[in-house]
N, C-alpha and C. Protein backbone atom coordinates (compact mmCIF):
# COMPACT_ATOMS: atom_id res chain seq x y z
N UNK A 1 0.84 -1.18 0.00
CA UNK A 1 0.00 0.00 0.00
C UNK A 1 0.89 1.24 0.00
N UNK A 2 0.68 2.19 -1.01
CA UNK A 2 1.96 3.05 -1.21
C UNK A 2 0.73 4.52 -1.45
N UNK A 3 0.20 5.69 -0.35
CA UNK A 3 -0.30 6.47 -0.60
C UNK A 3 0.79 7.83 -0.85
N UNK A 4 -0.34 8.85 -1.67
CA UNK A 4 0.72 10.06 -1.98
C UNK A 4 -0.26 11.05 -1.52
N UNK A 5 0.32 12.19 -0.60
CA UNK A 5 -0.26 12.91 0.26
C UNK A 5 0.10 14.39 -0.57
N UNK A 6 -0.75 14.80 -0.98
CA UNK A 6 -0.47 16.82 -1.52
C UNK A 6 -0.50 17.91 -0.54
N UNK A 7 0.20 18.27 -0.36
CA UNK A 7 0.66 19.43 0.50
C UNK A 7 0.58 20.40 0.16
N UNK A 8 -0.40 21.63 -0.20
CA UNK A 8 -0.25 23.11 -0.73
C UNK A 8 0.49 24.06 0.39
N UNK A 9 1.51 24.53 0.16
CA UNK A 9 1.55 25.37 0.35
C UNK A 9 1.30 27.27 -0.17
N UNK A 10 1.86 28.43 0.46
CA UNK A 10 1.32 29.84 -0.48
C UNK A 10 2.20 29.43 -1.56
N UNK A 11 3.11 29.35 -1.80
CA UNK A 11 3.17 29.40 -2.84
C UNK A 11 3.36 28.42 -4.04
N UNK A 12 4.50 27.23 -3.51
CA UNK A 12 4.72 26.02 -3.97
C UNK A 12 3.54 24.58 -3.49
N UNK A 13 3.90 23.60 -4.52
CA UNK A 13 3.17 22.47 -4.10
C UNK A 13 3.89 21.73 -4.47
N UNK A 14 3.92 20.46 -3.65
CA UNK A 14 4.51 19.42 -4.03
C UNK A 14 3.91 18.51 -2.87
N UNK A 15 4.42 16.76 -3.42
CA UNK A 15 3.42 15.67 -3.08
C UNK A 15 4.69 14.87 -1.83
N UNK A 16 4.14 14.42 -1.13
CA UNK A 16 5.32 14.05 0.03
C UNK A 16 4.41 12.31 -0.11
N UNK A 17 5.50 11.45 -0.42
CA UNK A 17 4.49 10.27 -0.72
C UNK A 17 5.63 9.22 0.65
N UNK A 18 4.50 8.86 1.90
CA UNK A 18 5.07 8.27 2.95
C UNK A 18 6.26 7.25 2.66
N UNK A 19 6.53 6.29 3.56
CA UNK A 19 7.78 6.05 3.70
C UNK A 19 6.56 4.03 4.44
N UNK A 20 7.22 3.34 4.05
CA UNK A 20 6.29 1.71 4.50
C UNK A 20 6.29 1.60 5.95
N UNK A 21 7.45 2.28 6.66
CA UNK A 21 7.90 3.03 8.22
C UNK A 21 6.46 3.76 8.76
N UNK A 22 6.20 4.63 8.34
CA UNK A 22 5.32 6.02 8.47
C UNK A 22 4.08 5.17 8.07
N UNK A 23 3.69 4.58 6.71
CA UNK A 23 2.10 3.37 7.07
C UNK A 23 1.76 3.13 7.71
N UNK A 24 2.89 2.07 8.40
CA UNK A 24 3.06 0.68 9.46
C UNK A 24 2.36 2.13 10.82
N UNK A 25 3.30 3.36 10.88
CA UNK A 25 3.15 3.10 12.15
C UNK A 25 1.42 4.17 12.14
N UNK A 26 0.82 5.16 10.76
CA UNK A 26 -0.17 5.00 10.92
C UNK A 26 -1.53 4.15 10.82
N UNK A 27 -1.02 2.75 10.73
CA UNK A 27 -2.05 1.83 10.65
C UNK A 27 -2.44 1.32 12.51
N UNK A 28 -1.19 1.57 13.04
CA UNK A 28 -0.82 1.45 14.02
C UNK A 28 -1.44 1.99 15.07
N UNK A 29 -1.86 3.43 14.63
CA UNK A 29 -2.44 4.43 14.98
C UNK A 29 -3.93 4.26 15.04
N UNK A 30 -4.02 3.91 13.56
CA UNK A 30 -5.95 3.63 13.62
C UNK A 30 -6.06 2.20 14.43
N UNK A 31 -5.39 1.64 14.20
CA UNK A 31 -5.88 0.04 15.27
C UNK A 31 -5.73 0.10 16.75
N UNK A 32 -5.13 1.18 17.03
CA UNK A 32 -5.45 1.69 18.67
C UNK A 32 -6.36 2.72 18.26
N UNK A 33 -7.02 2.97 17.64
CA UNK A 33 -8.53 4.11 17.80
C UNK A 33 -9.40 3.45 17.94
N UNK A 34 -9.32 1.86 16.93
CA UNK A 34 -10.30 1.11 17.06
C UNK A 34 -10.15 -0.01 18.56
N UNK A 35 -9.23 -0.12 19.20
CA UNK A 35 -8.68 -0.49 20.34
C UNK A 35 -9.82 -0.02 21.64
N UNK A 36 -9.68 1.42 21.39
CA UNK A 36 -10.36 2.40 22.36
C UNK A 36 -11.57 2.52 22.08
N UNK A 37 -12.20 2.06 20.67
CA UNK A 37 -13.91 1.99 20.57
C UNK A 37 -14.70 0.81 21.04
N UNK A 38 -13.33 -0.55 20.93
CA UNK A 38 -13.40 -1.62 21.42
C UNK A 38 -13.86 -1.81 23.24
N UNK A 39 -13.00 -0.89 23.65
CA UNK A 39 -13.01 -1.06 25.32
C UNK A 39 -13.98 -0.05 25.83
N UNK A 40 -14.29 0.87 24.87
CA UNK A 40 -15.12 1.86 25.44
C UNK A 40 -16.66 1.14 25.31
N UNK A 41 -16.88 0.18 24.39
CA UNK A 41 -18.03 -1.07 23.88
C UNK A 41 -18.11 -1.92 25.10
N UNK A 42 -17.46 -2.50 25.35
CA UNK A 42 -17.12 -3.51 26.36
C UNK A 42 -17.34 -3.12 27.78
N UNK A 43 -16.84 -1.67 28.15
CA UNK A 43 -17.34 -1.08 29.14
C UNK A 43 -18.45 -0.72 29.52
N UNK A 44 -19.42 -0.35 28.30
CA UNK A 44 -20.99 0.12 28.05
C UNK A 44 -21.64 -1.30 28.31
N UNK A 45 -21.48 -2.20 27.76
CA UNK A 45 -21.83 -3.40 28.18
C UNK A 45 -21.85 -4.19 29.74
N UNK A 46 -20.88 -3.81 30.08
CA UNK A 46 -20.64 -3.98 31.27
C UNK A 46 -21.46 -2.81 32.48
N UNK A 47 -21.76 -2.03 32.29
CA UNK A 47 -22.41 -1.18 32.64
C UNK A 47 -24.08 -1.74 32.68
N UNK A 48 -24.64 -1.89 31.53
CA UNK A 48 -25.50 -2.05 30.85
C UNK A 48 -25.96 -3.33 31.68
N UNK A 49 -24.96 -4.13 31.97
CA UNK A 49 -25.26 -5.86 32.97
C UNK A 49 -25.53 -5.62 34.11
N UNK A 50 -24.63 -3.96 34.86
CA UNK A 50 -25.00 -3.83 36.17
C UNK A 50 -26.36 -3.40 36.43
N UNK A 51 -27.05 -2.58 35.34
CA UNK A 51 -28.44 -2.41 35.53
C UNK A 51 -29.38 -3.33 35.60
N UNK A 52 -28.47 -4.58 34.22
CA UNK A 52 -29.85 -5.49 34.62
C UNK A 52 -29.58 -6.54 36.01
N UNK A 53 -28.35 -6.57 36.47
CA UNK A 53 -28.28 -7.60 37.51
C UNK A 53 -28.95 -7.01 38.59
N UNK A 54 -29.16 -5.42 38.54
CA UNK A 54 -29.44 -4.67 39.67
C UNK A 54 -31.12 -4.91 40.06
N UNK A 55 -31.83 -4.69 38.56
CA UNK A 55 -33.49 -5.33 38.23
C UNK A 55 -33.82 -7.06 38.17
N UNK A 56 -32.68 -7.76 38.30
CA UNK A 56 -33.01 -9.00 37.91
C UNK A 56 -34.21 -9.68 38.14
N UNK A 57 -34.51 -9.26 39.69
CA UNK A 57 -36.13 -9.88 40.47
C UNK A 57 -36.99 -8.90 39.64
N UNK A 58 -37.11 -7.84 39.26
CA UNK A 58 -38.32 -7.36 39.08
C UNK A 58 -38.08 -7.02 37.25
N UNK A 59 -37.03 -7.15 36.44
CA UNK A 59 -37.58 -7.23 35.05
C UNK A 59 -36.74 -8.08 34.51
N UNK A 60 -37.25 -9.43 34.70
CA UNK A 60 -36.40 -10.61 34.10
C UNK A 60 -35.55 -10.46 33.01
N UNK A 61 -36.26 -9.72 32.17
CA UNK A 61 -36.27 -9.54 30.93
C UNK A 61 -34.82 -8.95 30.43
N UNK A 62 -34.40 -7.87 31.05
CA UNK A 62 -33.24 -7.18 30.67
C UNK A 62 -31.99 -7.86 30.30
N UNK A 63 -31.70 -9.03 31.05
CA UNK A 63 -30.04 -9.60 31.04
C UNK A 63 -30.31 -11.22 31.35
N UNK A 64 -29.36 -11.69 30.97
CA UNK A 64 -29.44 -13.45 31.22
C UNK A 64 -27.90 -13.67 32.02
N UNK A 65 -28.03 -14.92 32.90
CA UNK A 65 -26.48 -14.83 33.57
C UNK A 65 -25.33 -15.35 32.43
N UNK A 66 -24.20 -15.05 32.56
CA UNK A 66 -23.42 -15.83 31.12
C UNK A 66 -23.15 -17.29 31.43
N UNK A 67 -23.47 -17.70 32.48
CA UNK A 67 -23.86 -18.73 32.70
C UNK A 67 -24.48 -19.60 32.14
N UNK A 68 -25.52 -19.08 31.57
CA UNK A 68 -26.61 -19.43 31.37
C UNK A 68 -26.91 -19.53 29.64
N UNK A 69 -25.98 -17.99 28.89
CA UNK A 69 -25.76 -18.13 27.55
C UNK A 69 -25.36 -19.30 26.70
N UNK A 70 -26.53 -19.40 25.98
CA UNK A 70 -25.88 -20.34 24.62
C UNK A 70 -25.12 -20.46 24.34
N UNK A 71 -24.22 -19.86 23.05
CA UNK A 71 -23.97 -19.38 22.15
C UNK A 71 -22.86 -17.72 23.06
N UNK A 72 -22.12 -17.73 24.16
CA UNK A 72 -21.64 -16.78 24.32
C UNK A 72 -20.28 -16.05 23.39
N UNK A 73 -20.36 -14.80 23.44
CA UNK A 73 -18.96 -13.83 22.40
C UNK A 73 -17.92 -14.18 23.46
N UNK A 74 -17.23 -13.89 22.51
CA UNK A 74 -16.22 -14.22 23.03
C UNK A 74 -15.12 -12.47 23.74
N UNK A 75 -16.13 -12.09 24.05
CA UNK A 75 -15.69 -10.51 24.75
C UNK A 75 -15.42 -10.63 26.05
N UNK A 76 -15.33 -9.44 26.35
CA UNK A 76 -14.81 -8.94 28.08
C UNK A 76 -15.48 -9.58 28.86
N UNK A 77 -16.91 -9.12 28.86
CA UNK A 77 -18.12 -9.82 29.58
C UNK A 77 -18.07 -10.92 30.27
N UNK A 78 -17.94 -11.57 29.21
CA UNK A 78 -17.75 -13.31 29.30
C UNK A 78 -16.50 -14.26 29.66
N UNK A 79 -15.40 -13.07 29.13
CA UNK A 79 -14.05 -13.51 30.04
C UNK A 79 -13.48 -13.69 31.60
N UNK A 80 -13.94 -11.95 32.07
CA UNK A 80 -14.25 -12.01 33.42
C UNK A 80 -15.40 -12.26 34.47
N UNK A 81 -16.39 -13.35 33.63
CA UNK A 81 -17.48 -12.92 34.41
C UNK A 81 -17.40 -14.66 35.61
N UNK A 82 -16.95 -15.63 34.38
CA UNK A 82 -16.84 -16.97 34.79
C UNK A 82 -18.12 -17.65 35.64
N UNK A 83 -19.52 -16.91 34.49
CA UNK A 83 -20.61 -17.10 34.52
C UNK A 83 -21.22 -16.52 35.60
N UNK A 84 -20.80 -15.33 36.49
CA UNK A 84 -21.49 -15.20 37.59
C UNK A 84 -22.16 -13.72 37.36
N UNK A 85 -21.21 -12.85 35.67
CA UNK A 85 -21.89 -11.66 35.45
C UNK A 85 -23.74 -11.67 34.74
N UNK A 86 -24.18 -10.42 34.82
CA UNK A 86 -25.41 -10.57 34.03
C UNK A 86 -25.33 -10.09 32.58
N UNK A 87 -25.25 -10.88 31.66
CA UNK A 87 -25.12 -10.15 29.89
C UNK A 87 -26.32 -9.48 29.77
N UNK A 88 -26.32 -8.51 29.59
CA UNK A 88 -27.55 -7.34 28.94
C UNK A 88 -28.27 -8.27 27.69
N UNK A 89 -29.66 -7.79 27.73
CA UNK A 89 -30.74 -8.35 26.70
C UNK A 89 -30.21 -7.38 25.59
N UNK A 90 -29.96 -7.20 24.34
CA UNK A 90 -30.01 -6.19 23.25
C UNK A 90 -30.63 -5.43 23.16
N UNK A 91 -31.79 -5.31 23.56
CA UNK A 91 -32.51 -4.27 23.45
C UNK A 91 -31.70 -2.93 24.77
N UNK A 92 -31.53 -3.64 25.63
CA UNK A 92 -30.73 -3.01 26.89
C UNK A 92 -29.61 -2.25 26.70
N UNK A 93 -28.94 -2.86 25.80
CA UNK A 93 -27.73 -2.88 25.58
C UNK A 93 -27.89 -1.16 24.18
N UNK A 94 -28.65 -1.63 23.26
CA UNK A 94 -29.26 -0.23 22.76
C UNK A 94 -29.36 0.53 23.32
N UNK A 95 -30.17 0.65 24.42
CA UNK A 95 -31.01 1.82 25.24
C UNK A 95 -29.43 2.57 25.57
N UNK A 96 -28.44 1.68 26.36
CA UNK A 96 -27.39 2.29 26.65
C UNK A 96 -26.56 2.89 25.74
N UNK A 97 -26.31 2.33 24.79
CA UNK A 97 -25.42 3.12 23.54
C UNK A 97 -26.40 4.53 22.95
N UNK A 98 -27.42 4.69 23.37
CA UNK A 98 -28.35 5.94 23.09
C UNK A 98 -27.91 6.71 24.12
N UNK A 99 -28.34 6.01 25.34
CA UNK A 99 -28.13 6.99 26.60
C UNK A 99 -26.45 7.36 26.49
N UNK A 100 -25.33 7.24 26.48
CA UNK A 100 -24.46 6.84 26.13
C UNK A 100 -23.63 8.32 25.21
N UNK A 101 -24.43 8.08 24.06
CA UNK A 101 -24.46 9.43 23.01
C UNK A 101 -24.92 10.57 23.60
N UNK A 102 -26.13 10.57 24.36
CA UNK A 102 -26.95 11.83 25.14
C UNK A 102 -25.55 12.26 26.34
N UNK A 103 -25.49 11.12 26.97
CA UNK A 103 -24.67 11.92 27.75
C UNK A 103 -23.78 12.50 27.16
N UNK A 104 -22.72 12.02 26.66
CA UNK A 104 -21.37 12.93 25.66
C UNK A 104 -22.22 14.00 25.19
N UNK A 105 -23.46 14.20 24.52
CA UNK A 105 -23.34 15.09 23.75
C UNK A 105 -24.15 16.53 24.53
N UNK A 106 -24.37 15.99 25.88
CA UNK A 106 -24.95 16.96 26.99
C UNK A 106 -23.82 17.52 27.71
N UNK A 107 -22.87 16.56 28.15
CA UNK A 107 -21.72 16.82 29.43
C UNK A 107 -20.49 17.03 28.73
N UNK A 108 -20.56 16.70 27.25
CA UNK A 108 -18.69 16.86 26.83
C UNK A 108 -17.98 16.07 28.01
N UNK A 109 -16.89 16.44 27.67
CA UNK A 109 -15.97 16.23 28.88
C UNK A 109 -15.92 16.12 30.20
N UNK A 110 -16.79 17.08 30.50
CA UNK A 110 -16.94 17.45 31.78
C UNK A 110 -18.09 16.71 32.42
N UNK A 111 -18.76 17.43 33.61
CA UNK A 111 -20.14 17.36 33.91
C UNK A 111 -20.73 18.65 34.56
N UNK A 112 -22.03 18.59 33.96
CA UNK A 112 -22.62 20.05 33.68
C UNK A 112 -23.09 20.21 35.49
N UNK A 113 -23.22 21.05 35.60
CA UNK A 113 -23.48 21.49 37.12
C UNK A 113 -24.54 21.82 37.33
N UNK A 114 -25.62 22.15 36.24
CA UNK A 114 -26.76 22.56 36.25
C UNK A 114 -27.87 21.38 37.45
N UNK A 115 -28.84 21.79 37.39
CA UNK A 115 -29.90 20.63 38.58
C UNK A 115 -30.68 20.13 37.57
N UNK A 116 -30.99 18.70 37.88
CA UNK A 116 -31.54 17.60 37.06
C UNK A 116 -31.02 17.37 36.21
N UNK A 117 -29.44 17.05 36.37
CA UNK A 117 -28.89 16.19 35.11
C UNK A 117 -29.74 14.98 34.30
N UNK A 118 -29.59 14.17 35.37
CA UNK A 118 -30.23 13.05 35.63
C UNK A 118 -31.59 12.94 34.69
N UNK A 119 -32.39 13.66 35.28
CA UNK A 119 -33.62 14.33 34.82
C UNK A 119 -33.62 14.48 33.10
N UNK A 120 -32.96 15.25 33.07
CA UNK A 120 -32.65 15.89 31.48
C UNK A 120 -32.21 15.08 30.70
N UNK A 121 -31.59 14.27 31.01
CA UNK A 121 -30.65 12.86 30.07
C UNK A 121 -31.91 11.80 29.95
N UNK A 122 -32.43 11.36 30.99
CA UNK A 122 -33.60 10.44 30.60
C UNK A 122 -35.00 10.75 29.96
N UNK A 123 -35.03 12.28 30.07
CA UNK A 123 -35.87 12.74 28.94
C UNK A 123 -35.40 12.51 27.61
N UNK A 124 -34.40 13.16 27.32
CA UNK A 124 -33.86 13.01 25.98
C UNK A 124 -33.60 11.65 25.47
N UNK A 125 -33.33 10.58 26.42
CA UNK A 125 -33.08 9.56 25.98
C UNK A 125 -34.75 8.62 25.82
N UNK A 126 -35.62 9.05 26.53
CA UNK A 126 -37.33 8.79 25.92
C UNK A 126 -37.69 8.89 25.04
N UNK A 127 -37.10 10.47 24.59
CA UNK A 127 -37.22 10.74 23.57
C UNK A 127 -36.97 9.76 22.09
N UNK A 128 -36.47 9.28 22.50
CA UNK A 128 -35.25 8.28 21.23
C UNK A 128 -35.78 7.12 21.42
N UNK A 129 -36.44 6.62 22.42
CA UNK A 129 -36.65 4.88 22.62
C UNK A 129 -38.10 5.00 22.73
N UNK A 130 -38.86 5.07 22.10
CA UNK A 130 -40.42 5.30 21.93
C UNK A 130 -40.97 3.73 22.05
N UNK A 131 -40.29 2.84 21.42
CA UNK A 131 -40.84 1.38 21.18
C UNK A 131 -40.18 0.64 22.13
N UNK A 132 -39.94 0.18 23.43
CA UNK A 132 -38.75 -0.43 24.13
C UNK A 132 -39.54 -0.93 25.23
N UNK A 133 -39.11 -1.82 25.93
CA UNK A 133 -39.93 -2.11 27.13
C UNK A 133 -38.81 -1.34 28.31
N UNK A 134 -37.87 -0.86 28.32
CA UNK A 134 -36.81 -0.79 28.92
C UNK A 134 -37.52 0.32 30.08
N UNK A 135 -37.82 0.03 31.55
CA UNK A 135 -38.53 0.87 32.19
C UNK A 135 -37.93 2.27 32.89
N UNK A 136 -38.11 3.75 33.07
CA UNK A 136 -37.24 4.66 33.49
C UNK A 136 -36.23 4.43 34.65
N UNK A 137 -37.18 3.72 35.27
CA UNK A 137 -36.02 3.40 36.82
C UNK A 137 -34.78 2.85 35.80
N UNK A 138 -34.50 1.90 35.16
CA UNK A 138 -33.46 1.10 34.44
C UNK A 138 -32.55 2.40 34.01
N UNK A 139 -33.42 2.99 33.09
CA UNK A 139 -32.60 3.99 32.69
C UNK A 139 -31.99 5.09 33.64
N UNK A 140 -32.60 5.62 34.49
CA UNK A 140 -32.23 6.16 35.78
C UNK A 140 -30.85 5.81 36.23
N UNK A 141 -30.91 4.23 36.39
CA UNK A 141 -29.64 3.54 37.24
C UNK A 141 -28.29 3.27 36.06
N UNK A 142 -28.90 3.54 34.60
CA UNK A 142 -27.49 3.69 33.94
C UNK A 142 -27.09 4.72 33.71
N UNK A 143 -27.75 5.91 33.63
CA UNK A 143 -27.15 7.26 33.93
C UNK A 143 -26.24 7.58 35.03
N UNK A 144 -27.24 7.29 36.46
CA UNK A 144 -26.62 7.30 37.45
C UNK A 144 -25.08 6.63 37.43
N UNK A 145 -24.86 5.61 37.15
CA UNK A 145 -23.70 4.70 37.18
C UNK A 145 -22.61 5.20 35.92
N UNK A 146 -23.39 6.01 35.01
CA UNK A 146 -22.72 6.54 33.83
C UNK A 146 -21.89 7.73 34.66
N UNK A 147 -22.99 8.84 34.99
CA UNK A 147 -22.38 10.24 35.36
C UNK A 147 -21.30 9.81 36.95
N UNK A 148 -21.60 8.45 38.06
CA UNK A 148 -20.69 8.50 38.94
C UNK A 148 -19.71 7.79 37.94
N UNK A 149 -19.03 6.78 36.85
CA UNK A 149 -18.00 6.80 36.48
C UNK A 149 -17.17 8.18 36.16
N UNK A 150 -17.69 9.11 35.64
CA UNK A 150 -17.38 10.18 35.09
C UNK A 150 -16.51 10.82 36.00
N UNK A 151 -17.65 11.11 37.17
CA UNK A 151 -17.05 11.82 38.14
C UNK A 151 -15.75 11.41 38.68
N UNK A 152 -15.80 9.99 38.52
CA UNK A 152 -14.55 8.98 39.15
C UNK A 152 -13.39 10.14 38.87
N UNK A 153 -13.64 9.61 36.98
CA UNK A 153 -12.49 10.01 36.60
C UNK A 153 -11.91 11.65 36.19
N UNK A 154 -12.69 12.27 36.31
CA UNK A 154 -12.36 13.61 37.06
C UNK A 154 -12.11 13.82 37.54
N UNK A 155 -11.70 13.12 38.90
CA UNK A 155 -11.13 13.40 40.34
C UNK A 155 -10.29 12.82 40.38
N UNK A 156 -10.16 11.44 39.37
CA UNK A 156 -8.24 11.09 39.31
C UNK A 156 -7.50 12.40 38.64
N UNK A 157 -8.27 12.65 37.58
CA UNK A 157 -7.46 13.55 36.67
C UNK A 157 -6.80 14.58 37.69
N UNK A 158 -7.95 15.19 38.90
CA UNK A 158 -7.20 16.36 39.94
C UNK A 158 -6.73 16.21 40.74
N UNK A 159 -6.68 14.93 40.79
CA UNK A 159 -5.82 14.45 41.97
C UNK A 159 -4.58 14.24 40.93
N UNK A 160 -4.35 13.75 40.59
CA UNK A 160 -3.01 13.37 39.48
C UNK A 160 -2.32 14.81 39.16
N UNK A 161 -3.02 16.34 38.71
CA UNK A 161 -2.38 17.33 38.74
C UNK A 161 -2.73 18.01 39.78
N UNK A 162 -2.75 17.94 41.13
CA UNK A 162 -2.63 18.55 41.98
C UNK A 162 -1.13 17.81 42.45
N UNK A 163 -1.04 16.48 42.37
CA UNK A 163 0.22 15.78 42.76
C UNK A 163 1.74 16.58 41.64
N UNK A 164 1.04 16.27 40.80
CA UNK A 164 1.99 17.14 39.78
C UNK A 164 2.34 18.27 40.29
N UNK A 165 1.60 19.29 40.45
CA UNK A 165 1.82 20.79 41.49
C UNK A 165 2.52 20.49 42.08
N UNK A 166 2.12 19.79 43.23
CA UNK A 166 3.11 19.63 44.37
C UNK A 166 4.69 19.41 44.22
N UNK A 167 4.46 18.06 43.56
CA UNK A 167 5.74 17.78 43.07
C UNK A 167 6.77 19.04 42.70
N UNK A 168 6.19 19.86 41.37
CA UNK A 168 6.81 20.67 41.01
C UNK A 168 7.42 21.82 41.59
N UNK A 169 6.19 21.95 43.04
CA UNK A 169 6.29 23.05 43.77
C UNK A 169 7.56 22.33 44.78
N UNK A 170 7.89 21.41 45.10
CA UNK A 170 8.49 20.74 45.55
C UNK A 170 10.27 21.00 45.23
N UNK A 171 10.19 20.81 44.17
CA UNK A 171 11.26 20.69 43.38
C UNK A 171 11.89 21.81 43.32
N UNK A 172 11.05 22.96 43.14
CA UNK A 172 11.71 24.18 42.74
C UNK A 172 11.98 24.93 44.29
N UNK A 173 11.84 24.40 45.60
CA UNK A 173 12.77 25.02 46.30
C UNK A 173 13.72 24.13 46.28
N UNK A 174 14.15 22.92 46.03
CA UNK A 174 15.57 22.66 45.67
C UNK A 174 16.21 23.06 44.58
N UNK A 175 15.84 23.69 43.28
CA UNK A 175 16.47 23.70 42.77
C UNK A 175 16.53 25.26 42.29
N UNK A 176 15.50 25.77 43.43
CA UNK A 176 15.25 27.78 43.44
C UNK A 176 14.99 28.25 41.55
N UNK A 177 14.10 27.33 41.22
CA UNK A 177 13.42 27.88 40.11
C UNK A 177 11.97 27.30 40.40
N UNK A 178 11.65 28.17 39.66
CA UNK A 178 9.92 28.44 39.29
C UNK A 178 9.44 27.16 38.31
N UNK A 179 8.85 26.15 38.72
CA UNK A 179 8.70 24.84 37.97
C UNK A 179 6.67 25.44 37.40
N UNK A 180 6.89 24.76 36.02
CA UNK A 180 5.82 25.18 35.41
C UNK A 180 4.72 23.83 36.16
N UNK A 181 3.29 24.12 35.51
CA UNK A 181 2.78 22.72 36.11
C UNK A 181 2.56 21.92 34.37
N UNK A 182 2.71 22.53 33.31
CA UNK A 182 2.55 21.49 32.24
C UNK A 182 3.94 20.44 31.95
């Protein structure tokens, strides 16, 4: 596979055609993007099992034990579960990859501070699942479990650069300079 890349510049142009080095290592690149859509799947799923293991007595319906699966994938789920996790019904497993999108595309990055997150995400996500048996409490408890992962990891992130600070602040009376925090 030999691509040729055009480069305009103001005034000149010319074609910079990669190197089998530079392929390799952007193929490399996209198969860890797809790596990270992989685990970010696997995680939603897993998520998606804690809701239904959480309803199991009162909506059978949502998840089966992997125990219990036919025909099981050969994914995360089923690797660590050694039949004792709950696999999400598909339809479940939908509802979450909706809810899923709502959140990212409500909270970005962050999480919004406003009142009735919660609230606002399972509207919007009603909105979208008109035909579903999937009941609000369900959806409730994957938001909930969605927005406390979130938070998790927001608070590593400030804890991790507050340690950084320190560190730096640390450093620079031994070494009587002004340490940046990036």
């Amino acid at each position: 596979m030999h691509a040729t890349l055009l480069f305009v510049t103001d005034i000149n142009s010319f074609t910079y055609s990669p190197t089998l080095q530079e392929l390799a290592l952007l193929n490399q690149v996209e198969e860890l993007g797809n790596a990270i859509d992989i685990i970010q799947e696997e995680g939603l799923k897993y998520i998606a099992g804690y809701a239904a293991s959480r309803f199991a007595n009162k909506y059978n319906h949502l998840g089966t034990p992997t125990e219990m699966v036919v025909n099981p994938q050969n994914d995360w789920i089923n690797y660590i579960s050694k039949g004792r996790l709950i696999s999400s019904s598909s339809e479940l497993l939908e509802v979450a990859k909706i809810m899923n999108k709502e959140f990212q595309n409500y909270h970005g990055n962050f999480i919004q501070k406003s009142p009735g997150i919660f609230k606002i995400i399972t509207d919007k996500v009603k909105e979208k699942i008109i035909n579903t048996t999937i009941p609000r409490e369900v959806l409730l408890c994957l938001i909930r479990t969605r927005t406390y992962i979130r938070v998790r990891i927001i608070n590593k992130q400030i804890s991790a650069e507050n340690h950084k600070r320190k560190h730096n602040k640390k450093m620079s009376i031994f070494t009587n300079r002004r340490a940046t925090t990036k």
